[in-house]
N, C-alpha and C. Protein backbone atom coordinates (compact mmCIF):
# COMPACT_ATOMS: atom_id res chain seq x y z
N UNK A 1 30.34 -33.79 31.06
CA UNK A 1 28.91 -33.72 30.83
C UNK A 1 28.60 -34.54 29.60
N UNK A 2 27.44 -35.49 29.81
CA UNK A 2 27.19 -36.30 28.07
C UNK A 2 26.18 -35.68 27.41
N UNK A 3 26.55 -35.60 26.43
CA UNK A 3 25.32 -35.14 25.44
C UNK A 3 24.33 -36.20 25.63
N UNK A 4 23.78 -37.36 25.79
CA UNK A 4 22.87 -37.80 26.44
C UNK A 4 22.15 -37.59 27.68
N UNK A 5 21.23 -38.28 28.15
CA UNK A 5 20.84 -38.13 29.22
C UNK A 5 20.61 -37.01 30.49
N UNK A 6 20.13 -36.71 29.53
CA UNK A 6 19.72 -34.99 30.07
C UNK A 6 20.88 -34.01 30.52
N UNK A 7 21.87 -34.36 30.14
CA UNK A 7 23.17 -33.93 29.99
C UNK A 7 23.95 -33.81 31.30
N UNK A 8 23.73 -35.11 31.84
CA UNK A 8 23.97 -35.64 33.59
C UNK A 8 25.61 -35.51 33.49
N UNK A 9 25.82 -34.93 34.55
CA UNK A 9 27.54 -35.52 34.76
C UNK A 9 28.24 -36.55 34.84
N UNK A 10 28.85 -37.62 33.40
CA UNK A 10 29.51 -38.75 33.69
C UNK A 10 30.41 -38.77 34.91
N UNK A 11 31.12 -38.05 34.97
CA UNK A 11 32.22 -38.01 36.29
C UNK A 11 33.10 -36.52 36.44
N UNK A 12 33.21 -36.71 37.85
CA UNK A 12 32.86 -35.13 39.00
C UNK A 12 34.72 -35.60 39.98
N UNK A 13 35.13 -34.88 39.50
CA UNK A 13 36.51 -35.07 40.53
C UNK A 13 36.09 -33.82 42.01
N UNK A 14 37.50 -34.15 42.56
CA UNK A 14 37.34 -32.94 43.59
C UNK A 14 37.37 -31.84 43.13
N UNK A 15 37.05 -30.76 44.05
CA UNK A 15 36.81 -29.51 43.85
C UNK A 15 38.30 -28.89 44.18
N UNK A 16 38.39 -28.16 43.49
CA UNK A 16 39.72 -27.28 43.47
C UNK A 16 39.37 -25.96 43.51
N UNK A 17 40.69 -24.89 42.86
CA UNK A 17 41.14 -23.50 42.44
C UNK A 17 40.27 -22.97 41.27
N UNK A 18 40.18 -24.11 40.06
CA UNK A 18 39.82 -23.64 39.11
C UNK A 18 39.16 -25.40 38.71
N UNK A 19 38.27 -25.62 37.83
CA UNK A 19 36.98 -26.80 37.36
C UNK A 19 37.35 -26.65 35.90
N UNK A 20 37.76 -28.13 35.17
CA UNK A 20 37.56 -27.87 34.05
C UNK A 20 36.66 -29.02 33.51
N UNK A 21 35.39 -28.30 32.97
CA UNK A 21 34.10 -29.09 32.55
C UNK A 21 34.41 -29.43 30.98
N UNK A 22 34.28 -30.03 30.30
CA UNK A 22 33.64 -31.35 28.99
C UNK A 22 32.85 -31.65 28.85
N UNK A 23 32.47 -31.72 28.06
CA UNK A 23 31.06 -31.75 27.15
C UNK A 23 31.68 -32.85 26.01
N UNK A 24 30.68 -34.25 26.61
CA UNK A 24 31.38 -35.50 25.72
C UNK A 24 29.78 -35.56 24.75
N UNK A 25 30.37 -35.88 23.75
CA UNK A 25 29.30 -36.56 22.37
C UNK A 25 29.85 -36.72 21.29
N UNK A 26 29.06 -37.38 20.86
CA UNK A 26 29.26 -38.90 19.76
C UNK A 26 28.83 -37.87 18.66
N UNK A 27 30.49 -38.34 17.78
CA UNK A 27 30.37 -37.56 16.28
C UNK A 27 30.70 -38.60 15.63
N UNK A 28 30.03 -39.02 14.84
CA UNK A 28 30.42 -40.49 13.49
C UNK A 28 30.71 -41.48 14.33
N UNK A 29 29.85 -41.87 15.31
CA UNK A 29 30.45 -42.76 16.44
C UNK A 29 31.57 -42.88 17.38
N UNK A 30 32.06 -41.71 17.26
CA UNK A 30 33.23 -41.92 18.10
C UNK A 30 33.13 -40.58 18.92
N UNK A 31 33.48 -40.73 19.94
CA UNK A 31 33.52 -39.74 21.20
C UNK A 31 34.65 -38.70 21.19
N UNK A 32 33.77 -37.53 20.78
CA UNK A 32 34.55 -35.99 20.96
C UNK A 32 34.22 -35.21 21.99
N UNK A 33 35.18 -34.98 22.35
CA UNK A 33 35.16 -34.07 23.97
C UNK A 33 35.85 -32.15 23.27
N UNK A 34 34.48 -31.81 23.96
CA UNK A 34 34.52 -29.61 23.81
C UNK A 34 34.91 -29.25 25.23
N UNK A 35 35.32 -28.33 25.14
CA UNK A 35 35.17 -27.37 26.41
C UNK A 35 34.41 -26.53 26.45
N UNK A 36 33.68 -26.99 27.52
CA UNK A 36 32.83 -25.86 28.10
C UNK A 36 33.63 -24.39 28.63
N UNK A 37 33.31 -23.39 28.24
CA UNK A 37 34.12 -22.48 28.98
C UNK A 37 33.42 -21.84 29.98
N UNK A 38 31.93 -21.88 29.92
CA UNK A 38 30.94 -21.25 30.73
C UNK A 38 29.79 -21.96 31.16
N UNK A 39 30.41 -22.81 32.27
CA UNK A 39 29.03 -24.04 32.53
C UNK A 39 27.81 -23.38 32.90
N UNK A 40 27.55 -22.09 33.19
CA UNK A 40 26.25 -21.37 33.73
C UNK A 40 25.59 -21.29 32.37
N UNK A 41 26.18 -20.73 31.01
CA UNK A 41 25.59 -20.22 30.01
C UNK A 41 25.16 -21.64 29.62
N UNK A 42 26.01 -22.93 29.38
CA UNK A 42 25.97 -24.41 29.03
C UNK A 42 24.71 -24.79 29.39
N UNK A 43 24.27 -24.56 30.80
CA UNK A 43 22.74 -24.76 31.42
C UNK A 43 22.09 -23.87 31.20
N UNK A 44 22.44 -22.76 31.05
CA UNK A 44 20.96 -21.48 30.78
C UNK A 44 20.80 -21.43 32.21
N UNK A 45 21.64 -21.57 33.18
CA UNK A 45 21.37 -20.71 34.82
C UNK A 45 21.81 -19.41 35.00
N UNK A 46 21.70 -18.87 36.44
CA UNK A 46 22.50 -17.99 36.88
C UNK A 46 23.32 -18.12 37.80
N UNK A 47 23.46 -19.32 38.09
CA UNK A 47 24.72 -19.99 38.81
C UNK A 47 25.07 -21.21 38.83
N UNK A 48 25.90 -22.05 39.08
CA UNK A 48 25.91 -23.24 39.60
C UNK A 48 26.98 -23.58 40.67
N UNK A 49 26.73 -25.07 41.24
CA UNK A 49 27.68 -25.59 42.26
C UNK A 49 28.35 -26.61 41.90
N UNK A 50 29.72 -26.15 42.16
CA UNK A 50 30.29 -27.41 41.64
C UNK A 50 30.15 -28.42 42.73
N UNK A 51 30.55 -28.10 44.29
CA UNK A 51 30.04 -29.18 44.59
C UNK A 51 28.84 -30.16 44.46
N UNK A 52 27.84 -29.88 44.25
CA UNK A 52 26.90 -30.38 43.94
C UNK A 52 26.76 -30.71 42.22
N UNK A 53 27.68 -30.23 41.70
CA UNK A 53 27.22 -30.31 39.88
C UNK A 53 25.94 -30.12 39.59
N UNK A 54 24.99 -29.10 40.21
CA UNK A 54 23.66 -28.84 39.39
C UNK A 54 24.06 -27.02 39.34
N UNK A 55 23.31 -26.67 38.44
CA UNK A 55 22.77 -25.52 38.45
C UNK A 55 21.44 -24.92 38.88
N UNK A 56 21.44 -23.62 39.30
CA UNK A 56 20.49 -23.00 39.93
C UNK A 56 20.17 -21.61 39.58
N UNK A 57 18.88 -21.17 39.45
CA UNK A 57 18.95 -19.88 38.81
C UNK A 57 19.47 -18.92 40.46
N UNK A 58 18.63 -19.35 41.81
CA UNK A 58 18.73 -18.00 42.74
C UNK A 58 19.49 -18.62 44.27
N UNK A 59 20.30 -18.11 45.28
CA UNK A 59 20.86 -19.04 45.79
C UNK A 59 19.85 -19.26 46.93
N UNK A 60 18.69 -18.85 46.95
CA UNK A 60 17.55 -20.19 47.56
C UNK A 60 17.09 -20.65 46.99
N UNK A 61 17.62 -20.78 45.79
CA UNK A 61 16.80 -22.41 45.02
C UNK A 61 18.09 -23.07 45.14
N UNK A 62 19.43 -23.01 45.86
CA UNK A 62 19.99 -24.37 46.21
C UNK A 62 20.71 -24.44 47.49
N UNK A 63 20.27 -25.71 48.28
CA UNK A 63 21.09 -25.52 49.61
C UNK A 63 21.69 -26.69 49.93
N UNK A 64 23.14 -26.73 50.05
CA UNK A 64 24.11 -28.23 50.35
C UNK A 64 24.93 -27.24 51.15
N UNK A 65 25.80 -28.15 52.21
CA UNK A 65 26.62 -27.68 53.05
C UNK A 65 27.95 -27.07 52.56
N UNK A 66 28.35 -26.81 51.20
CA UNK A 66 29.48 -25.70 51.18
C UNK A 66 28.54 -24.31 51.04
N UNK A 67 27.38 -24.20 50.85
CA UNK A 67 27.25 -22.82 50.34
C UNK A 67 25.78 -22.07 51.47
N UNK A 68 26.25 -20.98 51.66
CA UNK A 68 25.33 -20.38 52.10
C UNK A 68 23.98 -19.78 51.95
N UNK A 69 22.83 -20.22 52.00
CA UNK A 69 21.50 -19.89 51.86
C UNK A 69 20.98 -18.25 51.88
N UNK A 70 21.85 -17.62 52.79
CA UNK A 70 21.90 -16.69 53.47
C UNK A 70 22.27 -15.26 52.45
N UNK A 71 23.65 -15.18 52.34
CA UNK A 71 24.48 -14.73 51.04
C UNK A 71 24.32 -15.10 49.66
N UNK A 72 24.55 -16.58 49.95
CA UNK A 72 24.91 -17.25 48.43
C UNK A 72 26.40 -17.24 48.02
N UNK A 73 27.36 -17.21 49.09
CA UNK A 73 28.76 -17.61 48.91
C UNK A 73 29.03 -18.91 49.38
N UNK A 74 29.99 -19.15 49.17
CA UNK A 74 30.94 -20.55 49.67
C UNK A 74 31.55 -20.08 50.48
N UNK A 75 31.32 -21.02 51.79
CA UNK A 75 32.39 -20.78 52.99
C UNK A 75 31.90 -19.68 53.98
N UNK A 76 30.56 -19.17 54.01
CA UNK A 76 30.40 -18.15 54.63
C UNK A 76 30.11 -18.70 56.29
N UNK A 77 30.82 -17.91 56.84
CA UNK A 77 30.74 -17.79 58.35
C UNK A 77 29.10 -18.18 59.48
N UNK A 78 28.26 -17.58 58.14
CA UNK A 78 26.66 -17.30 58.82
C UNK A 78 26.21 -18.90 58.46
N UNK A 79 26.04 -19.33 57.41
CA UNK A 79 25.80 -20.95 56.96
C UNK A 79 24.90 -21.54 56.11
N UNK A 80 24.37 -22.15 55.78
CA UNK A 80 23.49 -22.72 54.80
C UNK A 80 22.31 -22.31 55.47
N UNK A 81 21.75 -22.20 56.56
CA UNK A 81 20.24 -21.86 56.96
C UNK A 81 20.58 -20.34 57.09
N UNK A 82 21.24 -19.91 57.39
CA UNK A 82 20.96 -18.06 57.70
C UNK A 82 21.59 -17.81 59.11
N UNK A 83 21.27 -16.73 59.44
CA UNK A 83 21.38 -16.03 60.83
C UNK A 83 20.45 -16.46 61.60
């Protein structure tokens, strides 16, 4: 994540087991990288997707094809539109 630009994701690998997010910005000109340990608190959401790299406060305010509209899990059986 850059401390610039509205704090957009420089670069997004695949999705795995476990995500480890960075938080890059410029200290005395030179580039220091933090760990994020809690990308939800990092945005002030109540969730986010990694596939998608945005955050979302409710899971109908976000719908992409890993996650369900319905529930609000990943991988659910029922699907991104519902029953």
């Amino acid at each position: 994540v850059c401390d610039g630009n509205l704090r957009r994701i420089v670069y997004g690998g695949p999705c795995g087991d476990r995500q480890v997010c960075l938080w890059r910005r410029k200290v005395n000109n030179v580039y220091h990288y933090d760990a994020i340990i809690n990308i939800r608190a990092f945005y002030g959401s109540e969730r986010y997707c990694y596939h998608c790299n945005k955050p979302y406060q409710k899971s109908t305010d976000h719908k992409c094809e890993h996650h369900c509209g319905w529930c609000g899990r990943d991988g659910c059986a029922v699907g991104v539109d519902g029953p």
